[in-house]
N, C-alpha and C. Protein backbone atom coordinates (compact mmCIF):
# COMPACT_ATOMS: atom_id res chain seq x y z
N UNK A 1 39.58 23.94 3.74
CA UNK A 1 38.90 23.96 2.47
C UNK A 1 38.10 22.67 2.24
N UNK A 2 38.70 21.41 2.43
CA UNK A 2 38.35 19.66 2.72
C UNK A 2 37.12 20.33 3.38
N UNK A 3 36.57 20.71 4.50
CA UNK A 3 35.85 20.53 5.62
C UNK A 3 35.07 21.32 4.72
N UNK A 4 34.86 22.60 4.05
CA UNK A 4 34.16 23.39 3.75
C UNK A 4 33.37 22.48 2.76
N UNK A 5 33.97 21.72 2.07
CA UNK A 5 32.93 21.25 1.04
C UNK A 5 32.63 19.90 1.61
N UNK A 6 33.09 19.60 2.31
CA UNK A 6 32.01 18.22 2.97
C UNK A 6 30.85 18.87 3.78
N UNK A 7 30.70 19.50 4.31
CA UNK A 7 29.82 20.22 4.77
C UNK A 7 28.65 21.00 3.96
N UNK A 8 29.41 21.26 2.99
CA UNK A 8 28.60 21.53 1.71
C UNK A 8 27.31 20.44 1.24
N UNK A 9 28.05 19.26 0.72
CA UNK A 9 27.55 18.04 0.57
C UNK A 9 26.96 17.51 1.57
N UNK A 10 27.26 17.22 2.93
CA UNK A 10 26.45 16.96 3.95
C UNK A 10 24.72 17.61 3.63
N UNK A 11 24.87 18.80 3.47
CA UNK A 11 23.87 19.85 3.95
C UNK A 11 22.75 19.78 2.80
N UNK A 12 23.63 19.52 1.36
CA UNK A 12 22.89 19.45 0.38
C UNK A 12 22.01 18.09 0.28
N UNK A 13 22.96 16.89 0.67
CA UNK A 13 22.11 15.62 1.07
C UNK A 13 21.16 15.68 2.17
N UNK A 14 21.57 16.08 3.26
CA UNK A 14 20.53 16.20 4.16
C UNK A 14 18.96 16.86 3.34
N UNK A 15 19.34 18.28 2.63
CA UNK A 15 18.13 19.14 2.02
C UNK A 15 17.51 18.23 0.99
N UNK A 16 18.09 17.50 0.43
CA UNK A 16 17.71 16.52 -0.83
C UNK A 16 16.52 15.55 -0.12
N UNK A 17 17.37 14.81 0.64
CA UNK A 17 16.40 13.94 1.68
C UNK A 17 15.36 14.39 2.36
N UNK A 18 15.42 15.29 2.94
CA UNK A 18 13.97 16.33 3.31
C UNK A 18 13.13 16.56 2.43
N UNK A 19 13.78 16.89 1.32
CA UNK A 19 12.72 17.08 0.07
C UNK A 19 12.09 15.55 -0.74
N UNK A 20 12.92 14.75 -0.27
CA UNK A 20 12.14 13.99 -0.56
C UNK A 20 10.94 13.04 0.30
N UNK A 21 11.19 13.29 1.50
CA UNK A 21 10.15 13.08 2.50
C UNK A 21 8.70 14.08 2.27
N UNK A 22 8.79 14.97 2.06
CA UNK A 22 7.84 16.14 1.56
C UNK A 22 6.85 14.97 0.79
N UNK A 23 7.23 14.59 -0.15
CA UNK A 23 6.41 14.15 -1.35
C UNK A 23 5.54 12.82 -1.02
N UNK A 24 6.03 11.92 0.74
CA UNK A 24 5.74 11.08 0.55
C UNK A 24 4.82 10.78 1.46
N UNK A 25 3.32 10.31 0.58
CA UNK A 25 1.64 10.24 1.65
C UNK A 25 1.52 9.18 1.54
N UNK A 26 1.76 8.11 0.52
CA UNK A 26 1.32 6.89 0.78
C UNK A 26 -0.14 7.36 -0.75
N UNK A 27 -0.75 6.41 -1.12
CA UNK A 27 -1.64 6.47 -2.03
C UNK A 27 -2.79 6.34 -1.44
N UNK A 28 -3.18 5.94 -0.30
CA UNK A 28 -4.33 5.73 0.57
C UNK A 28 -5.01 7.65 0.38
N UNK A 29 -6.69 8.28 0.49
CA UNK A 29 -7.12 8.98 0.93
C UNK A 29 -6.66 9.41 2.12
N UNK A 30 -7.11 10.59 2.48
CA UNK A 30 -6.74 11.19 3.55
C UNK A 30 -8.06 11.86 4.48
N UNK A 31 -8.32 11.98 5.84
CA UNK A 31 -9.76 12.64 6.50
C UNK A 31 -9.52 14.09 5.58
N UNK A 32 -10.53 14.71 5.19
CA UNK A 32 -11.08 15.87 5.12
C UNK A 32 -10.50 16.72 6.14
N UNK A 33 -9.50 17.57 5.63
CA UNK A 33 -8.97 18.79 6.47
C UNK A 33 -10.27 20.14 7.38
N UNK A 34 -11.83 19.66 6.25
CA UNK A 34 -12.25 20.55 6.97
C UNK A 34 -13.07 20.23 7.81
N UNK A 35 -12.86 18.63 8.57
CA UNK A 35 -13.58 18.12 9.74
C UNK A 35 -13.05 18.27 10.93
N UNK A 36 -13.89 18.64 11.77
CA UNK A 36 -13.20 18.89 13.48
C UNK A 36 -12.49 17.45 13.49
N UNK A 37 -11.72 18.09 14.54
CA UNK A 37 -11.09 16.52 15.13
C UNK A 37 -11.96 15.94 16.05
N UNK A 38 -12.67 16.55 16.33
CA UNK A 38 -13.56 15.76 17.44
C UNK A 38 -14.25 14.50 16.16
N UNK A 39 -14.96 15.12 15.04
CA UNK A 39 -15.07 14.23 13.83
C UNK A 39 -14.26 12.94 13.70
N UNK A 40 -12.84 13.91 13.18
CA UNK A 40 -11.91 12.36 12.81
C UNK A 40 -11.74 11.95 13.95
N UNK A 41 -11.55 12.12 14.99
CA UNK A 41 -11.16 11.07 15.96
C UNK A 41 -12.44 10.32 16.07
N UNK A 42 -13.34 10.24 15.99
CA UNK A 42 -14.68 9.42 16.06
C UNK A 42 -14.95 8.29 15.12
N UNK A 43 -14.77 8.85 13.91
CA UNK A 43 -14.61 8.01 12.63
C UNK A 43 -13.69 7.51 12.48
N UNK A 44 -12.53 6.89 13.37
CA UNK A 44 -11.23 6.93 12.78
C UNK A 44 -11.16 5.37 13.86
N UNK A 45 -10.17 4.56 13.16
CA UNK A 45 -9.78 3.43 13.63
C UNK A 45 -8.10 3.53 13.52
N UNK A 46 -7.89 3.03 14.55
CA UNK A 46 -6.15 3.19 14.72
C UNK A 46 -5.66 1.53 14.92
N UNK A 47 -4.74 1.52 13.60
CA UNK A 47 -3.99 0.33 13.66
C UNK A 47 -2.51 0.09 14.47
N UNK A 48 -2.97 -0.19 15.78
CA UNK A 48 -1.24 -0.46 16.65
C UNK A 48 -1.13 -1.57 17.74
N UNK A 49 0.08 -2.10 17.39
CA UNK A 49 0.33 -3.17 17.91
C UNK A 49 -0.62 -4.16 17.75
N UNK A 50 -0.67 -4.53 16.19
CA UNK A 50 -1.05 -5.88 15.76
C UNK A 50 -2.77 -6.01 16.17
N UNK A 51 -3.03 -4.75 16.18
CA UNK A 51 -5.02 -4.82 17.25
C UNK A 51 -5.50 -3.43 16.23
N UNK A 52 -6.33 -3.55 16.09
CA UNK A 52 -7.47 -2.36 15.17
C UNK A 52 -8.22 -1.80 16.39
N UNK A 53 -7.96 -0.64 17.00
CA UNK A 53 -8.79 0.23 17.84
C UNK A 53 -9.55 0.99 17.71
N UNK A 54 -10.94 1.23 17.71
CA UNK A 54 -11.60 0.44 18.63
C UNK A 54 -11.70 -0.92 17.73
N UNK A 55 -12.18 -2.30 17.96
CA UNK A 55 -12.46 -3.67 17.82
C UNK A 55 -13.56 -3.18 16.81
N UNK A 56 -14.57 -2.91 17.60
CA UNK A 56 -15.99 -2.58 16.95
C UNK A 56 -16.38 -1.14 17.31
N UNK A 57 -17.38 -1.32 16.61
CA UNK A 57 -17.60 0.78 16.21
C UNK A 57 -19.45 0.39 15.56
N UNK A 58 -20.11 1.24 15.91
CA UNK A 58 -21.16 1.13 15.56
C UNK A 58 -21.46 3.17 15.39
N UNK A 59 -22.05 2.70 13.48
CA UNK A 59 -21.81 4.04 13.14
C UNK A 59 -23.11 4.50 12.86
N UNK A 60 -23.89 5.22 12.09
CA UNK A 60 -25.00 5.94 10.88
C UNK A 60 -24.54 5.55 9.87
N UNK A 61 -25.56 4.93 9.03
CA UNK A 61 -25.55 5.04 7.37
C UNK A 61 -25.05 6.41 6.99
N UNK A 62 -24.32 6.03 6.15
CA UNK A 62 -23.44 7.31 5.10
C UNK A 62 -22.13 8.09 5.61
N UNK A 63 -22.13 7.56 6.77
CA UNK A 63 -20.77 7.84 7.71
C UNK A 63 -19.35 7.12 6.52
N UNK A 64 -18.25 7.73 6.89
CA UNK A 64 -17.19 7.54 6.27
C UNK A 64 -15.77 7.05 7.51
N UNK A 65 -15.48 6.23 7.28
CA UNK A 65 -14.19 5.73 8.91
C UNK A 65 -12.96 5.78 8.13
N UNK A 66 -12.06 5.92 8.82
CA UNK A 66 -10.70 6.18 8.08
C UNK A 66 -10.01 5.65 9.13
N UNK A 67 -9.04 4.24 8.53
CA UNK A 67 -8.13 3.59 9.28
C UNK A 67 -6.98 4.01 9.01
N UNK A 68 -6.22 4.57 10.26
CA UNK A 68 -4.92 4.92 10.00
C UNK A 68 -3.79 3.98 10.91
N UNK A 69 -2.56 3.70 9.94
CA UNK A 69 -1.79 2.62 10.69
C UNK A 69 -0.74 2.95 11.10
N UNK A 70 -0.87 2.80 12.51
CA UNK A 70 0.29 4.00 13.54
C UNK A 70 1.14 2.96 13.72
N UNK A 71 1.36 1.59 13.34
CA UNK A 71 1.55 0.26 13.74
C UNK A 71 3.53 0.21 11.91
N UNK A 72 4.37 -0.53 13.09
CA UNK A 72 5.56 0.10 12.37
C UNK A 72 5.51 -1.16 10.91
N UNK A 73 5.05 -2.37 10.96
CA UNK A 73 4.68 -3.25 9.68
C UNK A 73 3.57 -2.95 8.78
N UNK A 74 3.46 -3.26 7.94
CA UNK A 74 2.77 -3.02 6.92
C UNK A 74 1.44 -3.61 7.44
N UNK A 75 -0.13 -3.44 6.73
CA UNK A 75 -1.52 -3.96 7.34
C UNK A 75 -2.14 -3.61 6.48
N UNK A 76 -3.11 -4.46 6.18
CA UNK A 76 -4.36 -4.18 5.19
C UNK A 76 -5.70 -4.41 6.13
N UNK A 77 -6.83 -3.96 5.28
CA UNK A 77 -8.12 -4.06 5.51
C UNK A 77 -8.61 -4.88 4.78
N UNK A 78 -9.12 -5.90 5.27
CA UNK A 78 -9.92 -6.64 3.87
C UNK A 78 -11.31 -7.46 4.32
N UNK A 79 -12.33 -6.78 4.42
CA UNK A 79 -13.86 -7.32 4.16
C UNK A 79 -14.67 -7.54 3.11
N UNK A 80 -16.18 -8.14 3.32
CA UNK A 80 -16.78 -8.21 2.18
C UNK A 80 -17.16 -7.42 1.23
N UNK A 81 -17.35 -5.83 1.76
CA UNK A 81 -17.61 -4.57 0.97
C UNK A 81 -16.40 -4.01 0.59
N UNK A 82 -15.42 -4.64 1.04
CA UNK A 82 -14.25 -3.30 0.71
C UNK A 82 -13.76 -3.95 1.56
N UNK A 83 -12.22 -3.42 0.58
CA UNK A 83 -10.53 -3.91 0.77
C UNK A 83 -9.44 -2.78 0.25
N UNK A 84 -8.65 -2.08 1.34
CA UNK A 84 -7.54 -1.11 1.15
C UNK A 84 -6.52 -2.32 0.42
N UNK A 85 -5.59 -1.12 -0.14
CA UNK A 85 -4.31 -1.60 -0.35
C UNK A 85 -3.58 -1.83 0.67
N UNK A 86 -2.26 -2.29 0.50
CA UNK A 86 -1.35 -2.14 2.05
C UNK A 86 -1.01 -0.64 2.73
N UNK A 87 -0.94 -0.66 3.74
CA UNK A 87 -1.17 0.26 4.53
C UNK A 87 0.40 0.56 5.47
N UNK A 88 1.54 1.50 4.94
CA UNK A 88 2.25 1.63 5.42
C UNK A 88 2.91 2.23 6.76
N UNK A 89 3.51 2.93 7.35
CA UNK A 89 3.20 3.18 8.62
C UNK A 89 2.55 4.91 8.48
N UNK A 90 2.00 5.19 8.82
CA UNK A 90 0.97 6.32 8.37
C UNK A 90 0.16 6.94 7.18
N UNK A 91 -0.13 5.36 6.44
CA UNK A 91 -0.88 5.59 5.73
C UNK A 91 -2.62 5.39 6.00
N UNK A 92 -3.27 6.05 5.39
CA UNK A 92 -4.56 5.95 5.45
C UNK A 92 -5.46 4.81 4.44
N UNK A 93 -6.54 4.74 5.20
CA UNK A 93 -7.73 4.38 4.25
C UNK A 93 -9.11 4.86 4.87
N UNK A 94 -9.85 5.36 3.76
CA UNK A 94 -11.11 5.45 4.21
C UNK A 94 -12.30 4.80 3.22
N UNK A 95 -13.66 5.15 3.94
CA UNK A 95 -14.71 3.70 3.26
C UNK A 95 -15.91 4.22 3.78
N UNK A 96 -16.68 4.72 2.94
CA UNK A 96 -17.91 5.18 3.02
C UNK A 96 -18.95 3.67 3.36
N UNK A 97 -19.69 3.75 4.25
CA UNK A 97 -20.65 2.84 4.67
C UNK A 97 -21.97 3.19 4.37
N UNK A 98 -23.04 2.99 2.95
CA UNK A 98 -23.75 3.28 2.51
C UNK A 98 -24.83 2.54 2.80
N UNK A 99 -24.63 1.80 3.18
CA UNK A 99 -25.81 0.14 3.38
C UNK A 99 -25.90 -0.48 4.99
N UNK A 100 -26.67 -0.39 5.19
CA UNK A 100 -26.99 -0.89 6.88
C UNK A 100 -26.64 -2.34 7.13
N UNK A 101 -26.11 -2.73 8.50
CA UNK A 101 -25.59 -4.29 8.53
C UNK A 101 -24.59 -4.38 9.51
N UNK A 102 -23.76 -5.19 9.74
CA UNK A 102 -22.79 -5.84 10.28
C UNK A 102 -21.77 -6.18 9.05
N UNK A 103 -20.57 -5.59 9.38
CA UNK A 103 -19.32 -5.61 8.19
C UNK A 103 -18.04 -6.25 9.41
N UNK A 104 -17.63 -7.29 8.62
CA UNK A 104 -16.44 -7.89 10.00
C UNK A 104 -15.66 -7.75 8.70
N UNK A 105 -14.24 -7.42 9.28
CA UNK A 105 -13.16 -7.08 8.57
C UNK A 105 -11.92 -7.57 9.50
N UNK A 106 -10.67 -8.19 8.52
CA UNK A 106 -9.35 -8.50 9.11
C UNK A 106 -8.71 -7.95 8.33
N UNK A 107 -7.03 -7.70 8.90
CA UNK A 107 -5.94 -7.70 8.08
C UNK A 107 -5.74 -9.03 7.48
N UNK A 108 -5.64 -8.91 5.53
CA UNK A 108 -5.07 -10.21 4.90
C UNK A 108 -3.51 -10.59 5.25
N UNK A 109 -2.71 -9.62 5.88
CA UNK A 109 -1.40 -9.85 6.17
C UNK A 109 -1.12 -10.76 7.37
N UNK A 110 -2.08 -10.29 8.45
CA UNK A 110 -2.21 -10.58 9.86
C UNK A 110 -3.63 -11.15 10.24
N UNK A 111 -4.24 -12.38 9.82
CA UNK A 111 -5.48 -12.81 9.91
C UNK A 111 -5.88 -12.59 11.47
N UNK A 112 -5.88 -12.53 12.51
CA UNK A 112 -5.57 -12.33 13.57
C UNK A 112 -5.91 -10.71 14.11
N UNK A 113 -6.05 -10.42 13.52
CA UNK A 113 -6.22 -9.34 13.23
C UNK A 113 -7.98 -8.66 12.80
N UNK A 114 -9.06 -8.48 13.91
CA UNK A 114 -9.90 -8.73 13.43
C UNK A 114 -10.77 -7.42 13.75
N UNK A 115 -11.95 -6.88 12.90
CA UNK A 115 -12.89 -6.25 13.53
C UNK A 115 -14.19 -5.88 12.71
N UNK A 116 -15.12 -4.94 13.62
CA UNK A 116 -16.81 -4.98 12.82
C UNK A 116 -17.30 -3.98 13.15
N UNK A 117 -17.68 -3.77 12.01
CA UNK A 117 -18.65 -2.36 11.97
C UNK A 117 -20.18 -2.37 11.91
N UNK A 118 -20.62 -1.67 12.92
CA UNK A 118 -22.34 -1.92 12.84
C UNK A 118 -22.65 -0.72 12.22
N UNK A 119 -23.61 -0.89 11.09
CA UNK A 119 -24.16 0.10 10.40
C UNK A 119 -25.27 0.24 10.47
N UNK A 120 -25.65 1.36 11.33
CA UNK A 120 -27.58 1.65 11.67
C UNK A 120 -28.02 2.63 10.39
């Protein structure tokens, strides 16, 4: 009878905890579900192991990049046009590039941490 209701409770905590993973994205934007992946993977910068991949990226005016941080510490974005919040481990940011130029960007957490976007 002991076993029946720990098992009970087990099952119900386990379901509780699942449900609460459900709810959790992080506040960062997310890519557009209705872009190929060939898209997001193009536009997309991957934060792992302390390095922003690719370094540099040279895009089109009006293009949109979305950094996602596959990386297990926390990381921000922070340049002269634009600065994410902190960036948890699969959270996003994205950043419309409206204006033509050279944009160099670091993590404020991890100065060391460096990279640039060419905007044709």
């Amino acid at each position: 009878m002991k076993n029946k209701k720990i098992n009970r409770w087990i099952a119900a905590a386990i379901g509780l905890f699942l449900l609460s993973l459900s709810g959790c994205g992080g506040g960062a934007q997310t890519a557009s579900s209705s872009a190929s992946s060939s898209q997001v993977a193009e536009n997309t910068i991957i934060i792992k192991n302390f390095d922003f991949s690719p370094k540099e990226m040279t895009i089109k005016k009006g293009t949109t990049l979305t950094w996602i941080n596959k990386d297990g510490p926390t990381h921000n974005i922070v340049g002269d046009a634009f600065k994410s919040g902190d960036l948890k481990t699969g959270d996003t940011f994205e950043f419309t590039f409206n204006e033509t130029g050279t944009f160099a960007y670091h993590c404020g957490l991890h100065p060391n941490m460096t990279g640039t976007i060419i905007v044709e």
